[in-house]
PDB file of N, CA and C in Angstrom:
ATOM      1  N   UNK A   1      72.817 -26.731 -38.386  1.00  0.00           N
ATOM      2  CA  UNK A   1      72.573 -25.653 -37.459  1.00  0.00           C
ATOM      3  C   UNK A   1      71.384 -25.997 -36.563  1.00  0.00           C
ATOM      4  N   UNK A   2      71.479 -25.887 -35.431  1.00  0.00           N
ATOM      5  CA  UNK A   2      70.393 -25.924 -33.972  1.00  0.00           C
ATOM      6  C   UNK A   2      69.705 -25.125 -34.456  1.00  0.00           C
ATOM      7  N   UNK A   3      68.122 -25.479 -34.187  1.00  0.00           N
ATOM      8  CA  UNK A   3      66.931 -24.562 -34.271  1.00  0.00           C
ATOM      9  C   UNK A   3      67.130 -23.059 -33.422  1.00  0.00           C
ATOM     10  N   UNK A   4      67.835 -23.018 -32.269  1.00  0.00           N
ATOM     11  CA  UNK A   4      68.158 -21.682 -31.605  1.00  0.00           C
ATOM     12  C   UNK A   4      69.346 -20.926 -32.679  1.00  0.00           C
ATOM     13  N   UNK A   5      70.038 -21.692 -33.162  1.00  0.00           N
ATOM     14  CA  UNK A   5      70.774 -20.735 -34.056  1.00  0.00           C
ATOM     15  C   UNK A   5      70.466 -20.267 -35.246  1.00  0.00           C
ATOM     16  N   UNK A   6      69.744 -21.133 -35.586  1.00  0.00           N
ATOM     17  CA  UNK A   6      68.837 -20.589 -36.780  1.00  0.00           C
ATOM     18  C   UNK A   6      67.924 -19.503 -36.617  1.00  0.00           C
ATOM     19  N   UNK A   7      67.487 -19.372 -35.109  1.00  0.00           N
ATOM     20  CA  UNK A   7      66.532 -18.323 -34.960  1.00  0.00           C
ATOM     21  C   UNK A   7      67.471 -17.164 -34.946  1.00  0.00           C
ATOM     22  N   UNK A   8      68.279 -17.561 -34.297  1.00  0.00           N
ATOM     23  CA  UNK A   8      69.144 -16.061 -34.229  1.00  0.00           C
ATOM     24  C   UNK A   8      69.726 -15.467 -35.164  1.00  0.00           C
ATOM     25  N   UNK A   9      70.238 -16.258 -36.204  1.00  0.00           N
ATOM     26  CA  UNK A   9      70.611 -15.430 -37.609  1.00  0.00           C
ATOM     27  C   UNK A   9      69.659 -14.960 -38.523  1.00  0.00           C
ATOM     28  N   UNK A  10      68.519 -15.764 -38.115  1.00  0.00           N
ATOM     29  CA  UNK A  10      67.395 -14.602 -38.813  1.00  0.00           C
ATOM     30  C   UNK A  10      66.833 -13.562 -37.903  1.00  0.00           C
ATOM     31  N   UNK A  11      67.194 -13.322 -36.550  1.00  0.00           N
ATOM     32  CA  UNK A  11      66.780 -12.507 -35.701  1.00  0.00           C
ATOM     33  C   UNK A  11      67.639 -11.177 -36.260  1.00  0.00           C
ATOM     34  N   UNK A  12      68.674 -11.342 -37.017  1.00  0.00           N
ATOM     35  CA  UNK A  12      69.945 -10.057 -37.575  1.00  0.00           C
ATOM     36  C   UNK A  12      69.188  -9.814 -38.614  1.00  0.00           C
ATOM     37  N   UNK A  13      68.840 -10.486 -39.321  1.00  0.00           N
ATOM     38  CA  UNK A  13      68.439  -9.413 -40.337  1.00  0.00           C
ATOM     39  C   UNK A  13      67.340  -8.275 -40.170  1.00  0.00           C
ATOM     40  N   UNK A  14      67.983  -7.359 -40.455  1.00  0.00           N
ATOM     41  CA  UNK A  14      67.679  -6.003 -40.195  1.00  0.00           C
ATOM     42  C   UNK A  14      66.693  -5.737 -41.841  1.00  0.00           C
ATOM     43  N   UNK A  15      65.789  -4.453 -41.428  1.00  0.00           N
ATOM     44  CA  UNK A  15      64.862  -4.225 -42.515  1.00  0.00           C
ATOM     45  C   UNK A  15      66.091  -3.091 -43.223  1.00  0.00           C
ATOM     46  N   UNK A  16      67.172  -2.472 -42.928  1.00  0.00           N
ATOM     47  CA  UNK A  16      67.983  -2.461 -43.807  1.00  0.00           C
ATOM     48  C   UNK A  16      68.657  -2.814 -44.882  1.00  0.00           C
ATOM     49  N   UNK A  17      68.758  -4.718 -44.399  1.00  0.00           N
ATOM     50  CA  UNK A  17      69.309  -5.355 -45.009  1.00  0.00           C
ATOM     51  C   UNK A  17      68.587  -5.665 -46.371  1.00  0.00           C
ATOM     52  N   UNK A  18      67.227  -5.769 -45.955  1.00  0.00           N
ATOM     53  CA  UNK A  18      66.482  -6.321 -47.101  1.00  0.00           C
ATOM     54  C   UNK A  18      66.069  -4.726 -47.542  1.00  0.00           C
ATOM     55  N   UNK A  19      66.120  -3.247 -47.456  1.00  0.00           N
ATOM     56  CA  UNK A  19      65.916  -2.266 -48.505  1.00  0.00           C
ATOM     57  C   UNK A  19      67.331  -2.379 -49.278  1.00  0.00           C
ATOM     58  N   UNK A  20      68.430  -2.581 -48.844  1.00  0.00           N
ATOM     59  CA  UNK A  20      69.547  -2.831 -49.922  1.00  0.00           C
ATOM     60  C   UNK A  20      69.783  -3.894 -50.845  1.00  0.00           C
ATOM     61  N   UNK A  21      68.908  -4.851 -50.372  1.00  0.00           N
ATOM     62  CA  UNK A  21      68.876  -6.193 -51.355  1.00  0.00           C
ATOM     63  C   UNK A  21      67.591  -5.678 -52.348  1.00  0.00           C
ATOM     64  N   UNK A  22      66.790  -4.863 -51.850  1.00  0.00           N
ATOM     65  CA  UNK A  22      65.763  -4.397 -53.676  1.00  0.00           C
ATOM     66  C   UNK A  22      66.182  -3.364 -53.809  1.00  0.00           C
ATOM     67  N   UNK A  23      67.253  -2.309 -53.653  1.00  0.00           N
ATOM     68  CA  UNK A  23      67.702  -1.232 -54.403  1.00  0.00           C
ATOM     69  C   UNK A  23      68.209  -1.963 -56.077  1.00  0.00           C
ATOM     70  N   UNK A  24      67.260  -0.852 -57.070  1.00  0.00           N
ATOM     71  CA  UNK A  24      67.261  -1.870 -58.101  1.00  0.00           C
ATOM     72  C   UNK A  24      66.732  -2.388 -59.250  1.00  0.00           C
ATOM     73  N   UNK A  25      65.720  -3.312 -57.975  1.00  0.00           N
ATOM     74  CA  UNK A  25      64.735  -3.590 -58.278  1.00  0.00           C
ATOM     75  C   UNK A  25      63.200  -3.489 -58.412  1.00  0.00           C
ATOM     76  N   UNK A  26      62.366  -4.122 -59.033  1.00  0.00           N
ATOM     77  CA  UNK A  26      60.955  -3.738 -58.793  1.00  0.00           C
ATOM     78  C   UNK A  26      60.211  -3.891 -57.608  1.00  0.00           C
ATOM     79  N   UNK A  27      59.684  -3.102 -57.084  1.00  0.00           N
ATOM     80  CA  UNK A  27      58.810  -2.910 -56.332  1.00  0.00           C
ATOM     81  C   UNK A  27      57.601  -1.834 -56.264  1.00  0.00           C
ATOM     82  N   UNK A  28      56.707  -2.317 -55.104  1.00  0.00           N
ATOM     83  CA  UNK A  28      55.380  -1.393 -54.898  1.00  0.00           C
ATOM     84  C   UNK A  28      55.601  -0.558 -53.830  1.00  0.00           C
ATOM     85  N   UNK A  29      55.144   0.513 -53.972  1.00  0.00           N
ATOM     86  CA  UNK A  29      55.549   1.313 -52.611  1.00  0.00           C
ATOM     87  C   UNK A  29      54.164   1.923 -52.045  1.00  0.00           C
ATOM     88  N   UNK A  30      53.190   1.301 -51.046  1.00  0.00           N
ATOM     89  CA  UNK A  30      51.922   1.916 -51.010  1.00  0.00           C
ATOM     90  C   UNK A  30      51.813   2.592 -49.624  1.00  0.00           C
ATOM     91  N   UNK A  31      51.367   4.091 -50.306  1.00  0.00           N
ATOM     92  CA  UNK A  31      51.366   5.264 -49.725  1.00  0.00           C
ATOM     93  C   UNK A  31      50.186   4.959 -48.184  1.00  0.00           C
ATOM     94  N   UNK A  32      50.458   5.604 -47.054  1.00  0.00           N
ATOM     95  CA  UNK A  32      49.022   6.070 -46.203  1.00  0.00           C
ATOM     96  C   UNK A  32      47.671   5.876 -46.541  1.00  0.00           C
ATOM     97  N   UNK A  33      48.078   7.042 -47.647  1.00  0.00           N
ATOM     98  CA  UNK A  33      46.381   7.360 -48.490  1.00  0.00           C
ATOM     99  C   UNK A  33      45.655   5.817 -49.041  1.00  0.00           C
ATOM    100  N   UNK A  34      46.132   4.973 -48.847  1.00  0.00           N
ATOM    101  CA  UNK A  34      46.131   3.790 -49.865  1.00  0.00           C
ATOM    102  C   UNK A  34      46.481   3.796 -51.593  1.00  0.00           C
ATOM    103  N   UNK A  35      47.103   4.891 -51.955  1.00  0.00           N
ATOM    104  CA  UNK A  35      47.722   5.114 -53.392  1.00  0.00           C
ATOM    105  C   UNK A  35      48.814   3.903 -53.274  1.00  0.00           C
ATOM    106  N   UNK A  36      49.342   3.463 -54.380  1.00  0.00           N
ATOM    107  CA  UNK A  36      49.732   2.570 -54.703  1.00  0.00           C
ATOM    108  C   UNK A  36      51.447   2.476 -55.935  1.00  0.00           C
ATOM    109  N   UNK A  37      52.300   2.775 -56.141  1.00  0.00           N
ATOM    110  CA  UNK A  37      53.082   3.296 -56.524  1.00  0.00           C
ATOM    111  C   UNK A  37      53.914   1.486 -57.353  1.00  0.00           C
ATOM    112  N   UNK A  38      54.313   1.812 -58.258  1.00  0.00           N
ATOM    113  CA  UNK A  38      55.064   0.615 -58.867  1.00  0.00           C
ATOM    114  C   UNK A  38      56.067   0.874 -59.627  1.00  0.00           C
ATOM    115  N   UNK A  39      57.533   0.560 -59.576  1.00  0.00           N
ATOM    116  CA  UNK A  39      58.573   0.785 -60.379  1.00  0.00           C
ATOM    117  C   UNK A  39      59.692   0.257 -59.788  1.00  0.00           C
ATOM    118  N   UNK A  40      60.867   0.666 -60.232  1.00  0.00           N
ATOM    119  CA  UNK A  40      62.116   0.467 -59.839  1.00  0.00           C
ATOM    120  C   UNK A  40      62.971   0.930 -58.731  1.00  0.00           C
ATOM    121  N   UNK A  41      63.359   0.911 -57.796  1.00  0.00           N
ATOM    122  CA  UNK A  41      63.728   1.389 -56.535  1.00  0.00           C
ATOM    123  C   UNK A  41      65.454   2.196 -56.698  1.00  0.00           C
ATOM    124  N   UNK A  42      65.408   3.223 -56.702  1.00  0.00           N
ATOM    125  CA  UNK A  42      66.472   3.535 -57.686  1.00  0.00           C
ATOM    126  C   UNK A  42      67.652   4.336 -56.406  1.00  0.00           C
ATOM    127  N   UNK A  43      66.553   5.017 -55.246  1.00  0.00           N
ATOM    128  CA  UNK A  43      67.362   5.186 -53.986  1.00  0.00           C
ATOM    129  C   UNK A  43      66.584   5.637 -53.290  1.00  0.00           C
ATOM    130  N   UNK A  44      67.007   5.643 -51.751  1.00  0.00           N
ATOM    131  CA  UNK A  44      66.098   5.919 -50.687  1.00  0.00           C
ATOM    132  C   UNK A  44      67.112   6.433 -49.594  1.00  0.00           C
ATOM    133  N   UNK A  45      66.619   7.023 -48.475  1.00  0.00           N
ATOM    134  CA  UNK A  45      67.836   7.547 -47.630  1.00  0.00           C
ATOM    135  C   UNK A  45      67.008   7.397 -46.165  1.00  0.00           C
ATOM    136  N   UNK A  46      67.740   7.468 -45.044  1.00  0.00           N
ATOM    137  CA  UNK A  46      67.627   7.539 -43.452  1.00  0.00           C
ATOM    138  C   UNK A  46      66.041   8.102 -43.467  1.00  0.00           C
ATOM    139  N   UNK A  47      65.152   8.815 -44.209  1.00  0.00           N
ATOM    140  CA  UNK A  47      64.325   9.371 -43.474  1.00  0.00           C
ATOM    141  C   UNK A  47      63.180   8.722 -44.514  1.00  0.00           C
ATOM    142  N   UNK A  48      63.321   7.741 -45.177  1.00  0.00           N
ATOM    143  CA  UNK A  48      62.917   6.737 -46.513  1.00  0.00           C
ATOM    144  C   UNK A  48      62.321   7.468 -47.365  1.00  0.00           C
ATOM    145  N   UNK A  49      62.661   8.859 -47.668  1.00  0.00           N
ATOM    146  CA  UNK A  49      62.262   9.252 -48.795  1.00  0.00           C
ATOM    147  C   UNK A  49      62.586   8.408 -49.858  1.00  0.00           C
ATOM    148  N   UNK A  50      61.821   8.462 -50.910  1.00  0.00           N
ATOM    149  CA  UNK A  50      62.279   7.708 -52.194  1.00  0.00           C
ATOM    150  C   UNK A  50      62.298   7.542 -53.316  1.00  0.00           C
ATOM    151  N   UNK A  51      63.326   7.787 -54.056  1.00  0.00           N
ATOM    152  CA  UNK A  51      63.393   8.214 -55.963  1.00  0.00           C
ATOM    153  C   UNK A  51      62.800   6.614 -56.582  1.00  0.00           C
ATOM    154  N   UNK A  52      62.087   6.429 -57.438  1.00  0.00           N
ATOM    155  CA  UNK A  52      61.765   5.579 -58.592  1.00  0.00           C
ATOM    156  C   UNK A  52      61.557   6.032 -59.470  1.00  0.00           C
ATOM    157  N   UNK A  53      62.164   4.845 -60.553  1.00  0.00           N
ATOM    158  CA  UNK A  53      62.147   4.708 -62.060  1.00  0.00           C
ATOM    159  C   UNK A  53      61.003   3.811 -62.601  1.00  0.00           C
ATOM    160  N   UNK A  54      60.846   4.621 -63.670  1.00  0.00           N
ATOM    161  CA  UNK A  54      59.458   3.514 -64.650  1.00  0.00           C
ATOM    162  C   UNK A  54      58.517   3.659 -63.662  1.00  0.00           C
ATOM    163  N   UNK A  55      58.155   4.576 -63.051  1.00  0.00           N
ATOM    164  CA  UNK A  55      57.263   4.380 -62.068  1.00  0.00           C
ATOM    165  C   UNK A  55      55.399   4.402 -62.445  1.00  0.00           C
ATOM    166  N   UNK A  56      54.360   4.062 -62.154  1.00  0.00           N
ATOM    167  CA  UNK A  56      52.936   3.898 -62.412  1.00  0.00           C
ATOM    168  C   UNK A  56      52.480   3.684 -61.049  1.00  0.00           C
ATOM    169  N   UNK A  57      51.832   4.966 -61.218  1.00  0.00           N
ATOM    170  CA  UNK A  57      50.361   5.336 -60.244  1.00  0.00           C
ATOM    171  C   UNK A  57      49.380   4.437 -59.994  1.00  0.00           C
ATOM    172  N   UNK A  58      48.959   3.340 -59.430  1.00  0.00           N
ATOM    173  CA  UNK A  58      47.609   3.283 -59.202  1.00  0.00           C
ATOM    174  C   UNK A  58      46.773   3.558 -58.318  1.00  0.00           C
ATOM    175  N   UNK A  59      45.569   4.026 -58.354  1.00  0.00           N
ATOM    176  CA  UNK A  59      44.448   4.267 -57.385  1.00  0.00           C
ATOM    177  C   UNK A  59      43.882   3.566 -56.335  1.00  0.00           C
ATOM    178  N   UNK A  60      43.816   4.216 -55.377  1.00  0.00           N
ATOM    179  CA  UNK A  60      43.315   3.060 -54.370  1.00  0.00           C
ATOM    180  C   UNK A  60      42.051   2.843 -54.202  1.00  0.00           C
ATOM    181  N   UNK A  61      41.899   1.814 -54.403  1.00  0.00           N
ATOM    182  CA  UNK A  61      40.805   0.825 -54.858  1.00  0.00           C
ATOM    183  C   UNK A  61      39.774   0.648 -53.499  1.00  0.00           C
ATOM    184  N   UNK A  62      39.786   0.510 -52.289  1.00  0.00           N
ATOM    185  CA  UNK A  62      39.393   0.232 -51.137  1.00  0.00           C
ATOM    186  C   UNK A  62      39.814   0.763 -50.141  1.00  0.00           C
ATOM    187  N   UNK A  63      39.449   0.653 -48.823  1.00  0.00           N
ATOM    188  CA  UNK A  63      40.332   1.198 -47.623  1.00  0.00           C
ATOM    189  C   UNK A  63      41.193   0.230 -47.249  1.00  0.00           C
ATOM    190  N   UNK A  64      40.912  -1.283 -47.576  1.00  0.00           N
ATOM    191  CA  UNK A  64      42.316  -2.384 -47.403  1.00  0.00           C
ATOM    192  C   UNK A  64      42.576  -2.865 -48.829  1.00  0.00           C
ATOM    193  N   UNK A  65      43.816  -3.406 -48.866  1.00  0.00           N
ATOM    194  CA  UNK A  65      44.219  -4.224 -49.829  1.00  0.00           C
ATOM    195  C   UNK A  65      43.246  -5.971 -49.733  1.00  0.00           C
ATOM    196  N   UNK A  66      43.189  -6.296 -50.494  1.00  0.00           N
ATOM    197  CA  UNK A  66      42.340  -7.594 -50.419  1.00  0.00           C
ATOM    198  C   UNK A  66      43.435  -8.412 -50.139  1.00  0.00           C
ATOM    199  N   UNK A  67      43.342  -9.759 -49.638  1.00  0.00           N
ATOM    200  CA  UNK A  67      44.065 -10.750 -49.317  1.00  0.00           C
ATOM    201  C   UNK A  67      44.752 -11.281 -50.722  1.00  0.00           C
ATOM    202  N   UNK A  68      43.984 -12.062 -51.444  1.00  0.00           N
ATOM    203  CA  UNK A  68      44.382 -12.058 -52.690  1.00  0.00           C
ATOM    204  C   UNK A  68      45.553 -11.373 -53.678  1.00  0.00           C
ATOM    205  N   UNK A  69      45.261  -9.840 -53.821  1.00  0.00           N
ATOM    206  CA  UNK A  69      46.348  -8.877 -54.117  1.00  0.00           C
ATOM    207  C   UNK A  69      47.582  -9.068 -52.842  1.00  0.00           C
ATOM    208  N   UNK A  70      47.488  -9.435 -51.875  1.00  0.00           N
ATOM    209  CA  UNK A  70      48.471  -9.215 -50.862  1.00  0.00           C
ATOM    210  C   UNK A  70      48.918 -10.610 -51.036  1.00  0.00           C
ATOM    211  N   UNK A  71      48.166 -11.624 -51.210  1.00  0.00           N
ATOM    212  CA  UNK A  71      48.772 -13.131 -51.635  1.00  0.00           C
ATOM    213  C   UNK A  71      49.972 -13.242 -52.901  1.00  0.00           C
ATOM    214  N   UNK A  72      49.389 -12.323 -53.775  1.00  0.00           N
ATOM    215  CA  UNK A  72      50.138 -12.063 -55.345  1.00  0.00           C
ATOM    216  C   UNK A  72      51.300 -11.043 -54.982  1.00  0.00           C
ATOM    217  N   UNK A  73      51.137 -10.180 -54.182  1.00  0.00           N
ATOM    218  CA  UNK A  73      51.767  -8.687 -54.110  1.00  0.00           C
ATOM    219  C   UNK A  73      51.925  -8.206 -55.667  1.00  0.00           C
ATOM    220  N   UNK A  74      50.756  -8.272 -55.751  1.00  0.00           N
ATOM    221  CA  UNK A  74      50.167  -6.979 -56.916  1.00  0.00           C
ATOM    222  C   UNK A  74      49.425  -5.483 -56.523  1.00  0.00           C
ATOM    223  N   UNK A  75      49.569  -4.665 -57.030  1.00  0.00           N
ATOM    224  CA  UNK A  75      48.771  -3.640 -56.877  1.00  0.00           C
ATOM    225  C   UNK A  75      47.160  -4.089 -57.003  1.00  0.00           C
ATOM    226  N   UNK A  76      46.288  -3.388 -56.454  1.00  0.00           N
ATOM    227  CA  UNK A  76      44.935  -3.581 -56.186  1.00  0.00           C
ATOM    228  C   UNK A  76      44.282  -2.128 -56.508  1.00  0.00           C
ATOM    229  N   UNK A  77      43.906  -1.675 -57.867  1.00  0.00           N
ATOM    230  CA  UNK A  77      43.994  -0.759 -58.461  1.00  0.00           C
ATOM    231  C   UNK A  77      43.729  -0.423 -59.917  1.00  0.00           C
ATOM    232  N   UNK A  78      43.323   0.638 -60.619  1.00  0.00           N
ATOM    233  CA  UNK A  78      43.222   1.246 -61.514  1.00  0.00           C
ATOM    234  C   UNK A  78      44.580   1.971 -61.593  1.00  0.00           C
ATOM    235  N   UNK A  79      45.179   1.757 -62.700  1.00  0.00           N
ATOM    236  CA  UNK A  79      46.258   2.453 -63.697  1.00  0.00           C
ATOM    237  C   UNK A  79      45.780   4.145 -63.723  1.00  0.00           C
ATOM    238  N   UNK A  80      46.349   4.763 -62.880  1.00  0.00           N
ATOM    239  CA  UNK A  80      46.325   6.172 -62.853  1.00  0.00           C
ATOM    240  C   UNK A  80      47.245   7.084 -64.080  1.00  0.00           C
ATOM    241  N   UNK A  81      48.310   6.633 -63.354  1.00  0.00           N
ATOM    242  CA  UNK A  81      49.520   7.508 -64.349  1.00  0.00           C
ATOM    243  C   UNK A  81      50.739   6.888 -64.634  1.00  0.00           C
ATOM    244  N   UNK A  82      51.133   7.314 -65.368  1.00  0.00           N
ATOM    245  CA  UNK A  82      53.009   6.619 -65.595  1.00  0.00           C
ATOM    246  C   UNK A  82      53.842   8.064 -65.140  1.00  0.00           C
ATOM    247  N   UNK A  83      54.431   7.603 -64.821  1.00  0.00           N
ATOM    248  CA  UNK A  83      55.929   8.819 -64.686  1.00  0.00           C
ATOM    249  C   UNK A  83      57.142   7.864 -65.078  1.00  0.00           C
ATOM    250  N   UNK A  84      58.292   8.755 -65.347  1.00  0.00           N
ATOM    251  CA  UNK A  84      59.691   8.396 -65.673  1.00  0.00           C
ATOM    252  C   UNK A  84      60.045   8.203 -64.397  1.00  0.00           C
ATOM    253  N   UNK A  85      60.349   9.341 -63.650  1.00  0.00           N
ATOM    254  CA  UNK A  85      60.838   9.204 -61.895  1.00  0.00           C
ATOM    255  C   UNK A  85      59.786  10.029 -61.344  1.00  0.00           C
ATOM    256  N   UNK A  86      60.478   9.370 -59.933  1.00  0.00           N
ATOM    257  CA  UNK A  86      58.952   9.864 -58.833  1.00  0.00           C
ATOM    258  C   UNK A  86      60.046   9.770 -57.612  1.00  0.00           C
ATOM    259  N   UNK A  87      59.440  10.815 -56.887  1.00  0.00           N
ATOM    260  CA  UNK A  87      60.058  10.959 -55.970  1.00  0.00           C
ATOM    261  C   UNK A  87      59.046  10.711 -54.216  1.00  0.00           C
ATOM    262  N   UNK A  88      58.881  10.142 -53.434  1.00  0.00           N
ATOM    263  CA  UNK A  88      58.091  10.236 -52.877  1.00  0.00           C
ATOM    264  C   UNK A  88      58.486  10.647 -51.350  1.00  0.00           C
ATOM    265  N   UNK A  89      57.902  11.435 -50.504  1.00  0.00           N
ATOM    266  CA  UNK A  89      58.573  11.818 -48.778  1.00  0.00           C
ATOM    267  C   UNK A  89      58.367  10.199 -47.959  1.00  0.00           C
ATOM    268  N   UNK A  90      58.916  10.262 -47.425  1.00  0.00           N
ATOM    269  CA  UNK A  90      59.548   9.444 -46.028  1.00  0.00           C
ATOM    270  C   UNK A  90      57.900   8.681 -45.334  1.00  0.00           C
ATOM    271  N   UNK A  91      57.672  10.250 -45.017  1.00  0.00           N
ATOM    272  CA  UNK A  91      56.481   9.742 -44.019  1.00  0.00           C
ATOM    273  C   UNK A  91      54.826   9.595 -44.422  1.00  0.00           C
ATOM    274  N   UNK A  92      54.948   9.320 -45.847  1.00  0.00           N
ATOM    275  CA  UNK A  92      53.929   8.839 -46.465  1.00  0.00           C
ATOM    276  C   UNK A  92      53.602   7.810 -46.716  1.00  0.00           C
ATOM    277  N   UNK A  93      54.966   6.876 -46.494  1.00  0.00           N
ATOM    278  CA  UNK A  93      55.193   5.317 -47.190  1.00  0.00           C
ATOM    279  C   UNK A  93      54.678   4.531 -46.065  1.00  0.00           C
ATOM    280  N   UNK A  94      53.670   4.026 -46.129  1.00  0.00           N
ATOM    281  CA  UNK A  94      52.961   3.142 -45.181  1.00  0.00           C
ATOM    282  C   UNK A  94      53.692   1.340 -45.228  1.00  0.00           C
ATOM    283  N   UNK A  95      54.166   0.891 -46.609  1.00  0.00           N
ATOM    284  CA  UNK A  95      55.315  -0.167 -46.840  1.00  0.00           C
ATOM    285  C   UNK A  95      55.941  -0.566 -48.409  1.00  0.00           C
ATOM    286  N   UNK A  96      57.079  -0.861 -48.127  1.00  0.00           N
ATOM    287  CA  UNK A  96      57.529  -1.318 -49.719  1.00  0.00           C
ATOM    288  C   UNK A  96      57.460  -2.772 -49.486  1.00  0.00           C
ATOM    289  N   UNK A  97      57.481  -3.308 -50.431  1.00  0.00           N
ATOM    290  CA  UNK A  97      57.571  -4.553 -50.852  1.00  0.00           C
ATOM    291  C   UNK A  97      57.734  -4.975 -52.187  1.00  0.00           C
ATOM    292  N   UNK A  98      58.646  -6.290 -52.697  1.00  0.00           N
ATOM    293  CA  UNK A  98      59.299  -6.260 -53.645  1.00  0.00           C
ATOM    294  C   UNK A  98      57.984  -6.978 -54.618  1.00  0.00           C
ATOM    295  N   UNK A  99      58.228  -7.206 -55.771  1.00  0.00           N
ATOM    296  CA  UNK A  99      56.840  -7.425 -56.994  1.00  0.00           C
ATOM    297  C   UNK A  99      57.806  -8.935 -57.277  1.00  0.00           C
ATOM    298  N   UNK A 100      56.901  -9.820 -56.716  1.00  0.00           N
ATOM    299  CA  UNK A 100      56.924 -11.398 -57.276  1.00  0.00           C
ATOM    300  C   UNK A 100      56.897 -11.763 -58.437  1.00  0.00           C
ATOM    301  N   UNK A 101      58.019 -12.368 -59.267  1.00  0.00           N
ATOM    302  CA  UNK A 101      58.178 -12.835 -60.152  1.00  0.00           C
ATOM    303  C   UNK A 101      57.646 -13.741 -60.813  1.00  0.00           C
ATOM    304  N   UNK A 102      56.080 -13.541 -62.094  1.00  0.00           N
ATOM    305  CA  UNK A 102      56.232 -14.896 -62.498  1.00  0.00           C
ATOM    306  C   UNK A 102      56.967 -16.335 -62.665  1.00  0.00           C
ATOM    307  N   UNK A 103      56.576 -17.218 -62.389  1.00  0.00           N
ATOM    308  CA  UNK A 103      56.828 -18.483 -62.220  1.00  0.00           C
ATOM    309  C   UNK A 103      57.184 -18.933 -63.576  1.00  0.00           C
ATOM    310  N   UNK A 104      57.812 -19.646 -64.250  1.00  0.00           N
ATOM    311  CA  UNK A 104      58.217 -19.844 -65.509  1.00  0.00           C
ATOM    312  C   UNK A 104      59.290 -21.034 -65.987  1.00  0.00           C
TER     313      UNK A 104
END
């Protein structure tokens, strides 16, 4: 494949594409506030509200995430709470991102 076509099939993927490829799975979901959310991505809809499983609270630690934690995509945080499910609104979610798998 030509370097122009290569750009262009990654120019399609849509941020759709990749919330249906971690429906599922684990991820962090960190709020506005800088709260910090971790669990299973269980569903989300048009206005990104969003249900999780196994879910844990952590606190936000700073007004940014450190580079480091954003290098790992770990939470950057104190262990607040656990919940079973969590439900969170749309327009709180500042970004999801999926939780990197130890290496093994």
């Amino acid at each position: 494949m030509a370097a122009h076509e290569t750009a262009a099939a990654a120019s399609k993927y849509q941020p759709s594409d990749f919330l249906k490829a971690v429906l599922g799975r684990p991820v962090i979901v960190k709020l506005n506030s800088g709260v910090s959310y971790r669990g299973i991505l269980a569903c989300l809809d048009g206005y990104m509200n969003i249900a999780m499983e196994q879910t844990e609270e952590y606190a936000r630690r700073g007004a940014r995430e450190t580079a480091r934690a954003r290098a790992a995509r770990r939470v950057d945080g104190q262990l607040k709470a656990k919940y079973g499910d969590c439900f969170i609104r749309g327009n709180n979610v500042h970004y999801i991102s999926t939780i990197r798998r130890p290496k093994g």
